[in-house]
Protein backbone atom coordinates (compact mmCIF):
# COMPACT_ATOMS: atom_id res chain seq x y z
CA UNK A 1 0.00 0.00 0.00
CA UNK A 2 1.06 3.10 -0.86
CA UNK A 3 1.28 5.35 2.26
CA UNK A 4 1.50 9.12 2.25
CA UNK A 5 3.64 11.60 4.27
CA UNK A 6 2.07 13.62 7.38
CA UNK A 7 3.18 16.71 8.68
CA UNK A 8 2.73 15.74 12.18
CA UNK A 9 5.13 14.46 15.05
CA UNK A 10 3.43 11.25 16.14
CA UNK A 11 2.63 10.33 12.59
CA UNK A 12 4.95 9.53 9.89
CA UNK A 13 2.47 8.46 7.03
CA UNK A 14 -0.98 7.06 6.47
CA UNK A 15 -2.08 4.84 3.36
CA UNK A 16 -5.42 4.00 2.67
CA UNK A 17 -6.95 0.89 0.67
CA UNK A 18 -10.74 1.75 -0.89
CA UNK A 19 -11.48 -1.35 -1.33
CA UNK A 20 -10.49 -2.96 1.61
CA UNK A 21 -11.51 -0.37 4.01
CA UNK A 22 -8.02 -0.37 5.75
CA UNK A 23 -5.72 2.00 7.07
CA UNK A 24 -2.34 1.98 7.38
CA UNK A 25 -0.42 4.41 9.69
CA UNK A 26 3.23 4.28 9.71
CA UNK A 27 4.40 6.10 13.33
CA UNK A 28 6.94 8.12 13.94
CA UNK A 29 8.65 5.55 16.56
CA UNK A 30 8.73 3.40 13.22
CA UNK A 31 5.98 0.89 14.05
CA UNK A 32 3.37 0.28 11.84
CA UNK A 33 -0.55 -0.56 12.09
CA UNK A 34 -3.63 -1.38 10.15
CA UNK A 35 -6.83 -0.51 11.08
CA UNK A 36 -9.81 -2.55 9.49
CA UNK A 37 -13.57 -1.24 8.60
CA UNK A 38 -11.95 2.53 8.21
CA UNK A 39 -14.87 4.68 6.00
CA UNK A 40 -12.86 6.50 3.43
CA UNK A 41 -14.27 10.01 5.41
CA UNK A 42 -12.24 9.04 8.18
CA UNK A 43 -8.90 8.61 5.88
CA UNK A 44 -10.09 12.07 4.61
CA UNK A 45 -10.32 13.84 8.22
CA UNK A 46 -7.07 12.33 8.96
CA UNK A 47 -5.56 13.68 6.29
CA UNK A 48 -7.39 17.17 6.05
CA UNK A 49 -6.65 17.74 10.26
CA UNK A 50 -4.84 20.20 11.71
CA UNK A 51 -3.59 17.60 14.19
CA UNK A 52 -3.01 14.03 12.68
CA UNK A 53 -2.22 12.74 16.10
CA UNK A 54 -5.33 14.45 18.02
CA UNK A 55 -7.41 13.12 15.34
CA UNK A 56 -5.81 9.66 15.45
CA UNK A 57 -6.14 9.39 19.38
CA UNK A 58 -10.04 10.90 19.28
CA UNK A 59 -11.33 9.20 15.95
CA UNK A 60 -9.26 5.93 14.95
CA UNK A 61 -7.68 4.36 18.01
CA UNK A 62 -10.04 2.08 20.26
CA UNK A 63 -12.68 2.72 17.10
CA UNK A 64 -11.76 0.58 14.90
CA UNK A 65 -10.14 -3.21 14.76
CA UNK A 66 -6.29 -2.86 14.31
CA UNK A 67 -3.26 -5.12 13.85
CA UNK A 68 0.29 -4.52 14.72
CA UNK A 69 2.54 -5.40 12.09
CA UNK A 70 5.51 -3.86 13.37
């Protein structure tokens, strides 16, 4: 999956697959997750915030199924 740069200081890029409804999120500490069921809106709002890792904590993590992969 292609993943995309963030200008934020928790989070180093986020990818997004359509058509699986999955979200990848590459941190800054280097470890990466995917979260499962993610609506594309949510991808969106990540991407469009003014804080990735505010939005992260508030809308993604604990919302949504994720797996470390590491």
């Amino acid at each position: 999956m292609r993943r995309h740069s963030l200008d934020s200081a928790a989070i180093a890029s986020a990818g997004y697959d359509a058509d699986m409804a999955v979200l990848e999120l590459e941190f800054s500490s280097g470890e990466l997750y995917r979260y499962f069921a993610v609506p594309p809106s949510v991808y969106r709002g990540l991407r469009d915030a003014e804080s990735a890792g505010r939005f992260f904590r508030e809308r993604i993590r604990d919302v949504y199924p994720s797996e470390h992969v590491r």
